[in-house]
Protein backbone atom coordinates (compact mmCIF):
# COMPACT_ATOMS: atom_id res chain seq x y z
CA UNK A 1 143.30 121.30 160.02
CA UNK A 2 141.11 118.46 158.48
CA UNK A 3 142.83 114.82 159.53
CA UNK A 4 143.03 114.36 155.94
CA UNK A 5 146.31 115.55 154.54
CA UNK A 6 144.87 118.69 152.12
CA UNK A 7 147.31 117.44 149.29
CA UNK A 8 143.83 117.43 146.58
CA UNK A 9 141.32 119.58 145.60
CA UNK A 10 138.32 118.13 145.87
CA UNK A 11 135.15 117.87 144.23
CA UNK A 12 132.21 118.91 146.44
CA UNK A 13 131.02 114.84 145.65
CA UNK A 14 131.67 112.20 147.99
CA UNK A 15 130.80 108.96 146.58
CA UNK A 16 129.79 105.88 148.39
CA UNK A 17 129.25 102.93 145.79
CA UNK A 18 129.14 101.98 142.00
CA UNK A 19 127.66 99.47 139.84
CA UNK A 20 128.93 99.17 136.11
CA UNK A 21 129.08 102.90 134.35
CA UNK A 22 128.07 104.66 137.48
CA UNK A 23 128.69 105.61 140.46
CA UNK A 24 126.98 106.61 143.56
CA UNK A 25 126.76 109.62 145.32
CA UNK A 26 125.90 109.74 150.23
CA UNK A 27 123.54 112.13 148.83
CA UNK A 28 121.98 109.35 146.26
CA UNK A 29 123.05 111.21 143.00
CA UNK A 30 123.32 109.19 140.15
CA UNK A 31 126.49 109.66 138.52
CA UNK A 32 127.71 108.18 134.80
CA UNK A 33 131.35 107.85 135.09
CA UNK A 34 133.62 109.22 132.56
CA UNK A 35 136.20 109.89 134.88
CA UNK A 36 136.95 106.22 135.71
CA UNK A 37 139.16 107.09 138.53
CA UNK A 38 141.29 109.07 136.09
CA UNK A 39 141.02 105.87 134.18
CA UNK A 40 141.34 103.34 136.72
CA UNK A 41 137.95 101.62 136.51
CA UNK A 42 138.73 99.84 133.50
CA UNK A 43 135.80 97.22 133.65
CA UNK A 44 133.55 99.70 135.49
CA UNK A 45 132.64 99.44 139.27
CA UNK A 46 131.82 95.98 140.85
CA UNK A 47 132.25 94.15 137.64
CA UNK A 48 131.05 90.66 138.33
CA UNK A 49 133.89 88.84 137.09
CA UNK A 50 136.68 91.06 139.11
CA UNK A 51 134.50 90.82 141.86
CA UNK A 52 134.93 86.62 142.13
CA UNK A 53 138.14 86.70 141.48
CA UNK A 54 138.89 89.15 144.38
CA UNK A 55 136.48 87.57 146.69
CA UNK A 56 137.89 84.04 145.58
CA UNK A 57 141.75 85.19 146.61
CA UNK A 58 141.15 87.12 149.71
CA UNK A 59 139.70 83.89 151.02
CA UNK A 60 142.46 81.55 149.73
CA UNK A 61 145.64 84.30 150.11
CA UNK A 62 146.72 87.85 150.64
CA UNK A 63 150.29 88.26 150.81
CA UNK A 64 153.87 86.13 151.16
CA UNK A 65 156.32 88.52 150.05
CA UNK A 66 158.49 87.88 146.80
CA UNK A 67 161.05 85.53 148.96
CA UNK A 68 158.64 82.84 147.37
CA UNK A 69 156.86 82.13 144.07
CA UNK A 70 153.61 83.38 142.91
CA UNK A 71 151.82 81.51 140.43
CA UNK A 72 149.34 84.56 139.68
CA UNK A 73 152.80 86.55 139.19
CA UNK A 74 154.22 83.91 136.60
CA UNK A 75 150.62 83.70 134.69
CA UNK A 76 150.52 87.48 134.51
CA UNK A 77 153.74 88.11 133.03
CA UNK A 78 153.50 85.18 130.70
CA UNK A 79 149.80 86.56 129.37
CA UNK A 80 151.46 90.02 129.09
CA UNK A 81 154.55 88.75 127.63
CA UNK A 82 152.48 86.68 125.38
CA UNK A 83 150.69 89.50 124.01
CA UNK A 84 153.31 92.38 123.62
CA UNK A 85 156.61 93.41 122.76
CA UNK A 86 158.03 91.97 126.31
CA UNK A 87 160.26 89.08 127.21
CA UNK A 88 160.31 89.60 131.43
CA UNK A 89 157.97 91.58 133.83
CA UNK A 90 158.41 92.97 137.23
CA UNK A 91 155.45 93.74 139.27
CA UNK A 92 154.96 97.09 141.52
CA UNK A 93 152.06 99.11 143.35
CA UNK A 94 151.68 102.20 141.13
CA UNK A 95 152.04 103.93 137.88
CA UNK A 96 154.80 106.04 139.33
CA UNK A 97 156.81 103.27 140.48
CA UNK A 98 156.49 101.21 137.49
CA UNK A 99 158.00 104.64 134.98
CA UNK A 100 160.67 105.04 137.64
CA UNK A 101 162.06 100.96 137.67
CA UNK A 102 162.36 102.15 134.17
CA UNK A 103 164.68 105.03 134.85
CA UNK A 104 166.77 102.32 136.93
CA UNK A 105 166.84 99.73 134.22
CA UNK A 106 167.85 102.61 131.52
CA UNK A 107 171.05 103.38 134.10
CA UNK A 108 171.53 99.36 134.75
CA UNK A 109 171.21 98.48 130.88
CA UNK A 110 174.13 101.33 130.16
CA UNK A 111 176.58 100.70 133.07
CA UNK A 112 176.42 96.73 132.49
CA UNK A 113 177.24 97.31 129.00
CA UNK A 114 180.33 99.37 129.71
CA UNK A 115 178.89 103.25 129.33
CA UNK A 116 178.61 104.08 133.55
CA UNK A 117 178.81 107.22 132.20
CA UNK A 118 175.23 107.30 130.48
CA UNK A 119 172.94 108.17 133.17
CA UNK A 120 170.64 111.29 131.94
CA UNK A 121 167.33 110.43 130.36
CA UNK A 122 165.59 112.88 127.67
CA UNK A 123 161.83 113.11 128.38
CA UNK A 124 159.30 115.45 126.23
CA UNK A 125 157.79 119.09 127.55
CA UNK A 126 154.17 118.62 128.97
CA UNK A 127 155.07 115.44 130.03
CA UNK A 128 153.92 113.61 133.36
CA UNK A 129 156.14 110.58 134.63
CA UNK A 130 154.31 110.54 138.65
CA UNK A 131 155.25 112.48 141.89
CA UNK A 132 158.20 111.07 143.20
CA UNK A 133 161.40 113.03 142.99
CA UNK A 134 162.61 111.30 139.87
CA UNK A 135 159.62 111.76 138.61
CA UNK A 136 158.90 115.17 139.11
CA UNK A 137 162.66 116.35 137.53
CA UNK A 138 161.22 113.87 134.31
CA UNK A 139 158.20 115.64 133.95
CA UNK A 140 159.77 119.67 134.80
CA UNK A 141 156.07 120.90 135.06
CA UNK A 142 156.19 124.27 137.44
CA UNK A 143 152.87 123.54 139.31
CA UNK A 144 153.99 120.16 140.06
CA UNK A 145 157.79 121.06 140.97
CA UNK A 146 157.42 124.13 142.62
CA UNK A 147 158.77 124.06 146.60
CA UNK A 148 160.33 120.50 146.02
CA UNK A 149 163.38 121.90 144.21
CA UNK A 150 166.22 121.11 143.76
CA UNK A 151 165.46 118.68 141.13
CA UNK A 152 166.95 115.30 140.98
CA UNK A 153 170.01 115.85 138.81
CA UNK A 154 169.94 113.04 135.64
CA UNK A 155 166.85 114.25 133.42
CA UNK A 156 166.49 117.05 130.21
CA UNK A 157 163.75 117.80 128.17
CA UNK A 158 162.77 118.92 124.41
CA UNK A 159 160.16 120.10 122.55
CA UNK A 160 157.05 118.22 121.99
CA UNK A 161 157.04 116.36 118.67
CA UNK A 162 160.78 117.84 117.31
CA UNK A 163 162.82 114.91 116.64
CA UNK A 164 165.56 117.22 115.58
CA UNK A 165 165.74 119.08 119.04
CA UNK A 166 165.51 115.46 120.25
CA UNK A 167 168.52 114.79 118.60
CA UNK A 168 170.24 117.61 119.62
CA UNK A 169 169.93 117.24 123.04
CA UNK A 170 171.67 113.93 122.90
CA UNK A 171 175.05 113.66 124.60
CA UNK A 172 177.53 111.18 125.12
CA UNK A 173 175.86 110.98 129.54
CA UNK A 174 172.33 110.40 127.83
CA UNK A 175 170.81 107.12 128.31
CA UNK A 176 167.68 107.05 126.98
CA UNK A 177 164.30 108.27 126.21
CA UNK A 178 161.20 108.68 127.87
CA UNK A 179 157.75 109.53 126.16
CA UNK A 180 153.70 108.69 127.01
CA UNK A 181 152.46 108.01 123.39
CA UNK A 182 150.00 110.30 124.35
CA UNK A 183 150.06 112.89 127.03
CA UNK A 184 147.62 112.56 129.54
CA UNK A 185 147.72 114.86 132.13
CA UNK A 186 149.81 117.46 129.66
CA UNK A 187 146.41 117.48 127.44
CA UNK A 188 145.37 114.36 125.80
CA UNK A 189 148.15 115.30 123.12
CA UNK A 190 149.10 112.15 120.99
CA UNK A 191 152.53 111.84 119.38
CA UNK A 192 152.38 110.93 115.35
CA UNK A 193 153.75 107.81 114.39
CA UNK A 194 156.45 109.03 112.29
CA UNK A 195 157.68 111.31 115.51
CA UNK A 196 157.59 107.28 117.04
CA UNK A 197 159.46 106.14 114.73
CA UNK A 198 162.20 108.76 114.01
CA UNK A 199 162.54 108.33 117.99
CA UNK A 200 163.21 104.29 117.90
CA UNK A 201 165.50 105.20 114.90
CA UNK A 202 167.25 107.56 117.29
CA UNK A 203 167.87 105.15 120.19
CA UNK A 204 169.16 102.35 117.70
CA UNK A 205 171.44 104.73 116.08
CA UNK A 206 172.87 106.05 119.49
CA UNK A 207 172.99 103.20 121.38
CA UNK A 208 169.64 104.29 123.96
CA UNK A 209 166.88 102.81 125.56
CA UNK A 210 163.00 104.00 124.69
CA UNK A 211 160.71 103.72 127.57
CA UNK A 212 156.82 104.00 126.94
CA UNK A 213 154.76 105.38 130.09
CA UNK A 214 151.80 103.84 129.18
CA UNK A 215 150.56 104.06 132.53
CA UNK A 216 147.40 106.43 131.02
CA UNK A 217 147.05 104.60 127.51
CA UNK A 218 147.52 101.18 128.24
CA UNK A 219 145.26 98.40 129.00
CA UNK A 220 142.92 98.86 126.37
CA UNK A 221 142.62 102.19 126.50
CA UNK A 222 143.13 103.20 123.15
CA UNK A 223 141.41 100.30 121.33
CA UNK A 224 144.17 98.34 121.46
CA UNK A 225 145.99 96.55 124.76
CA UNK A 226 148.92 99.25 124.68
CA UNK A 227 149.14 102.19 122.52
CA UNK A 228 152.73 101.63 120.74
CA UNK A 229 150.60 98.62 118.96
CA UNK A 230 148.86 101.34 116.90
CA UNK A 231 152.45 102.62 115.81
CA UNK A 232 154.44 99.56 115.45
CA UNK A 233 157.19 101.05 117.27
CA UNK A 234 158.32 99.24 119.87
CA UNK A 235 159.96 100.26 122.80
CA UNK A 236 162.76 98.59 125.14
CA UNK A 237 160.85 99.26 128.49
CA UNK A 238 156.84 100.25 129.12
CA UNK A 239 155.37 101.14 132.12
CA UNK A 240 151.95 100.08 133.29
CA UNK A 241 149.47 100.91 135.52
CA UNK A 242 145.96 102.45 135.95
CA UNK A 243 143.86 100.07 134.30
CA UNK A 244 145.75 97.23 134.76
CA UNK A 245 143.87 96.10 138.27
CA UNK A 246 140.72 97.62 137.37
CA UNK A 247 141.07 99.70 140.73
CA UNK A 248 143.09 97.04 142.74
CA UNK A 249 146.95 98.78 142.79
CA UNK A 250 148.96 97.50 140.28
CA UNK A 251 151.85 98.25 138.54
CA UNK A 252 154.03 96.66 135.72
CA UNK A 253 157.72 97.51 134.20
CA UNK A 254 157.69 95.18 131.09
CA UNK A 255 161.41 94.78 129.12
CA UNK A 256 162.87 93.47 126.52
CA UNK A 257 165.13 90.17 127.50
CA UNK A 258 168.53 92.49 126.60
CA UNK A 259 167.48 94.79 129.10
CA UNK A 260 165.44 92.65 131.74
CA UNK A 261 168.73 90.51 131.83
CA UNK A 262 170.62 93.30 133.04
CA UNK A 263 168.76 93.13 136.38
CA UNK A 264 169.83 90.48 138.45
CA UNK A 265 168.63 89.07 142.17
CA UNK A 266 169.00 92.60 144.46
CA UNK A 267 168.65 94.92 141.67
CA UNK A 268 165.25 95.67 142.43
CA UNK A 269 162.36 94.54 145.02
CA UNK A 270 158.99 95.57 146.52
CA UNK A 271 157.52 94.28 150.15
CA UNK A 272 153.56 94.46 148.40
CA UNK A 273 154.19 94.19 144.23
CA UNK A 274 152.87 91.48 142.67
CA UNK A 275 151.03 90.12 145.77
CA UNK A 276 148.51 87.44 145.26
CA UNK A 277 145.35 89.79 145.43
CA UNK A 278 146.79 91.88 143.09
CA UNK A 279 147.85 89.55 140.23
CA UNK A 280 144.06 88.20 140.82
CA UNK A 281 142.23 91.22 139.89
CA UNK A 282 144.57 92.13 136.99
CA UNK A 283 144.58 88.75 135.88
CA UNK A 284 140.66 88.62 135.75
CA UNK A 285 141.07 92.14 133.75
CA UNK A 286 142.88 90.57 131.23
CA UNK A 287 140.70 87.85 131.27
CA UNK A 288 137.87 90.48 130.12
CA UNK A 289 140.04 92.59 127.81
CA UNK A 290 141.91 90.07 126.12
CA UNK A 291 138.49 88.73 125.64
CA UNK A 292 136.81 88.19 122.39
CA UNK A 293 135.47 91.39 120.45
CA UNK A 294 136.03 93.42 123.72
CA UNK A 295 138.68 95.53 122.41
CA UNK A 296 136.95 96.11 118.69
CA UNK A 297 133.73 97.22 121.38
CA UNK A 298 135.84 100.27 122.62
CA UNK A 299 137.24 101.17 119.14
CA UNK A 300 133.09 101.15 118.33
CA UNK A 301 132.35 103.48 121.13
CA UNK A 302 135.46 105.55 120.48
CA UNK A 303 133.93 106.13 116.79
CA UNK A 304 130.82 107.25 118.44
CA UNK A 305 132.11 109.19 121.19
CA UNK A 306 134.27 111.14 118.85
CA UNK A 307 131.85 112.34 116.26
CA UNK A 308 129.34 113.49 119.07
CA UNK A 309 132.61 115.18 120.52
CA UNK A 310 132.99 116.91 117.18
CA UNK A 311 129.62 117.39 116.72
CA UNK A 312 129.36 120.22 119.93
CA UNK A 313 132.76 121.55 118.41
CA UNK A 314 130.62 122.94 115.65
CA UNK A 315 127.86 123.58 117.75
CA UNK A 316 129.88 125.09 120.16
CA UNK A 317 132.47 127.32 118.47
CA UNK A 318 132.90 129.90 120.82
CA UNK A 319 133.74 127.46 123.35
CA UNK A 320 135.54 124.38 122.04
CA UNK A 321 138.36 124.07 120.02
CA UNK A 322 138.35 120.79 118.87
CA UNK A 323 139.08 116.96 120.08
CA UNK A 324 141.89 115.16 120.40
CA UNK A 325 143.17 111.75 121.29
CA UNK A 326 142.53 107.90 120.92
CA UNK A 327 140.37 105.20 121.61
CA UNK A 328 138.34 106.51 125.04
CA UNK A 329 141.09 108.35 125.85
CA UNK A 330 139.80 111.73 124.47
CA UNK A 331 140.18 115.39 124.93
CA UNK A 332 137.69 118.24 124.49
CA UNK A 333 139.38 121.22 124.29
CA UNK A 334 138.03 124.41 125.16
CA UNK A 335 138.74 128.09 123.42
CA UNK A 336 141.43 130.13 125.55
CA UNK A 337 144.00 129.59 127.84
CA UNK A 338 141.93 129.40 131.16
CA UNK A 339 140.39 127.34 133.44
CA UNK A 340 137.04 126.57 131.06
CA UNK A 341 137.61 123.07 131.12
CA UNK A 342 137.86 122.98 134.97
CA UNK A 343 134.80 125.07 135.28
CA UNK A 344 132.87 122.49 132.60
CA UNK A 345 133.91 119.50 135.06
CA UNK A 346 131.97 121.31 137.91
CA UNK A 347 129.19 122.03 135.91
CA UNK A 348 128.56 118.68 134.32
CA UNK A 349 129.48 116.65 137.83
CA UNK A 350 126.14 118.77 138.85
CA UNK A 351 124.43 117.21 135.92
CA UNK A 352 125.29 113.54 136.91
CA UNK A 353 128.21 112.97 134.81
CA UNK A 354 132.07 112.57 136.11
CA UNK A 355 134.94 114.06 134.13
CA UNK A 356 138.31 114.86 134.79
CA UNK A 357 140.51 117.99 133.30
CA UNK A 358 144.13 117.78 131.75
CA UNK A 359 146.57 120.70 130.99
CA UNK A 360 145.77 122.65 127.82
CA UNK A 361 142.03 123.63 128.93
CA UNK A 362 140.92 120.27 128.33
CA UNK A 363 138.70 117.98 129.57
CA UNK A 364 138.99 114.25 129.88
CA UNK A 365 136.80 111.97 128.22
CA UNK A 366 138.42 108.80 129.85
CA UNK A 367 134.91 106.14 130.36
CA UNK A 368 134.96 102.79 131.71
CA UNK A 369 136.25 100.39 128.53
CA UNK A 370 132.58 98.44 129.45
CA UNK A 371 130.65 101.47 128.05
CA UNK A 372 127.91 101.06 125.23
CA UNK A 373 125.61 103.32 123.17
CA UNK A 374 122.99 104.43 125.77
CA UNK A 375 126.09 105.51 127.94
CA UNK A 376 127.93 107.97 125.20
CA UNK A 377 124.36 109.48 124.36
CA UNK A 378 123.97 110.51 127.99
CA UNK A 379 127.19 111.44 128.08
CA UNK A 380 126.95 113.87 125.27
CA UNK A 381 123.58 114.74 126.41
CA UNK A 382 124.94 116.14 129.52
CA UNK A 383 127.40 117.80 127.92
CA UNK A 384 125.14 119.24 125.02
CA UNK A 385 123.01 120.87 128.22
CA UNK A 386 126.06 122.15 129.79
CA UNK A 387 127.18 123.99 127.00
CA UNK A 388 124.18 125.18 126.16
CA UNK A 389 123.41 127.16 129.86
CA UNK A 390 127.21 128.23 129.92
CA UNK A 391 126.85 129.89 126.13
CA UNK A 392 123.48 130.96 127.56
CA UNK A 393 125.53 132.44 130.43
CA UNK A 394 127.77 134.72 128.38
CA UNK A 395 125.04 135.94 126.04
């Protein structure tokens, strides 16, 4: 048995360094990255300006625990406070972490407000809320829950996209909602804005919380810093992650004051969230993102991305079924109900370009937010080959 726990199946590429879009094969294959560490790499590998700031804190200092203050901490939250629908922050170590402080703060919220009895949380089929136990029994998907039963009692599930099954489901032990504005791992499958909406209306008229897991979709991802911006819906709690360190671990459960208030001194606590090195590399992300025309750049790219994505739809008909998604967070989805899109991954990683699949038979389109022109026409270039020797393939 390897020394490696075999929890992941791997890729036949080990990869040794990266610089920008690309990474870096032992072998000394080229790779262009539209993988991003399942979008991770938000600024690319080694960008210059993470780099410093990283470099700059490890020699100043690592960790001190959260029995003390951290100034990167307080200029985090107040930058991401500044610039969303949040009044208070708490920093973690992971996407799954920050979704499941949410679950605690939905609980919290309803038992400090008299209503101990609302503990269950609604979340959406397809859905993917991390790999803890909590998280697992949010997300019910059989590959993922299957040998860890039984699941952690407190969590139902509806329909994708029916508000009145939503509704339904509510009972007087529900206390709130969870959703990802658009699936990631369940397909790249966005939620309409008018299925955003009727949900907020739902949670104001029943008295529940709304919790975004925008662990996938925020950070720029979709063209804008989260993805409820594009909506105007506005939830009570978000969870962040992913791109928020740019490949440092990071985490972030961002609330509303009504709710953050609910969580006093004990409520909550991590030994390594929001340590110094941390906050510096997700600071200097935001110092890039936040940055001027940055975010209008990816919404550029995201144009051109798409229409060459749609453009081997129609070349490809037998193969792809269309594309789906927002910003660079995009989906090509392939004809069938098989493992095409796993089996395009392998082919185009031997062609130099890194992808990642998604439930649905699609593949993941998720690029460094630092890509430009050059990089999307390779990209589709690759692609554009690929498809070409695999229709070649089946005559």
């Amino acid at each position: 048995m390897p020394a490696v726990m075999p929890t992941y199946a791997r890729y036949d590429v080990a990869l040794e360094r990266g610089e920008g879009v690309y990474a870096f094969g032992t072998d000394g294959q080229r790779y262009l990255d539209f993988g991003a560490g399942i979008a991770v790499a938000s600024l690319g590998h080694c960008h210059p300006h993470l780099v410093e700031a990283l470099k700059t804190q490890a020699e100043t200092l690592w960790h001190v625990s959260n029995l003390y203050n951290i100034p990167g901490q307080e200029r985090l939250a107040e930058r991401l406070v500044a610039n969303t629908f949040a009044d208070a922050v708490f920093f973690n170590n992971s996407g799954n972490e920050a979704v499941e402080l949410g679950f605690k703060m939905m609980r919290k919220f309803q038992s400090e407000n008299g209503h101990l009895e609302r503990y269950r949380i609604i979340s959406i089929e397809g859905a993917f809320h991390g790999r803890s136990l909590a998280g697992l029994a949010a997300g019910k998907q059989e590959k993922q829950t299957a040998g860890f039963g039984p699941l952690t009692d407190g969590f139902d599930q509806v329909a994708f996209g029916n508000l009145n099954e939503m509704r339904a489901a509510i009972t007087r032990e529900t206390a709130g909602i969870v959703i990802e504005p658009i699936q990631g791992e369940g397909g790249i499958r966005p939620l309409d804005d008018d299925y955003l909406r009727g949900l907020r209306a739902i949670c104001d008229e029943y008295g529940l919380l709304l919790q975004f897991d925008e662990v996938q979709t925020g950070i720029g991802r979709t063209g804008k810093l989260y993805a409820y911006q594009w909506s105007g819906v506005a939830p009570d709690i978000l969870s962040s992650a992913k791109g928020l360190g740019g490949g440092f671990p990071v985490g972030a459960t961002m609330a509303t004051e009504q709710v953050a208030a609910t969580m006093g001194a004990g409520s909550h606590g991590s030994t390594f969230g929001g340590n110094p090195l941390a906050m510096a590399c997700a600071n200097a992300v935001l110092d890039v993102v936040l940055g001027d025309g940055f975010l209008e750049n990816v919404n550029t790219m995201s144009k051109r991305l798409r229409k060459g994505l749609d453009d081997l739809v129609v070349k490809f008909p037998n193969h792809l079924a269309g594309v789906r998604g927002k910003g660079l967070l995009l989906g090509l989805q392939f004809q069938g109900n098989g493992s095409e899109a796993g089996a395009m991954v392998v082919k185009v990683n031997a062609l130099g370009l890194l992808s990642v699949p998604a439930g649905d038979n699609v593949m993941r389109m998720i690029p460094p937010l630092v890509i430009e022109s050059a990089h999307v026409d390779e990209a589709l270039g690759i692609l554009d080959k690929a498809l070409a020797e695999t229709a070649a393939e089946a005559g």
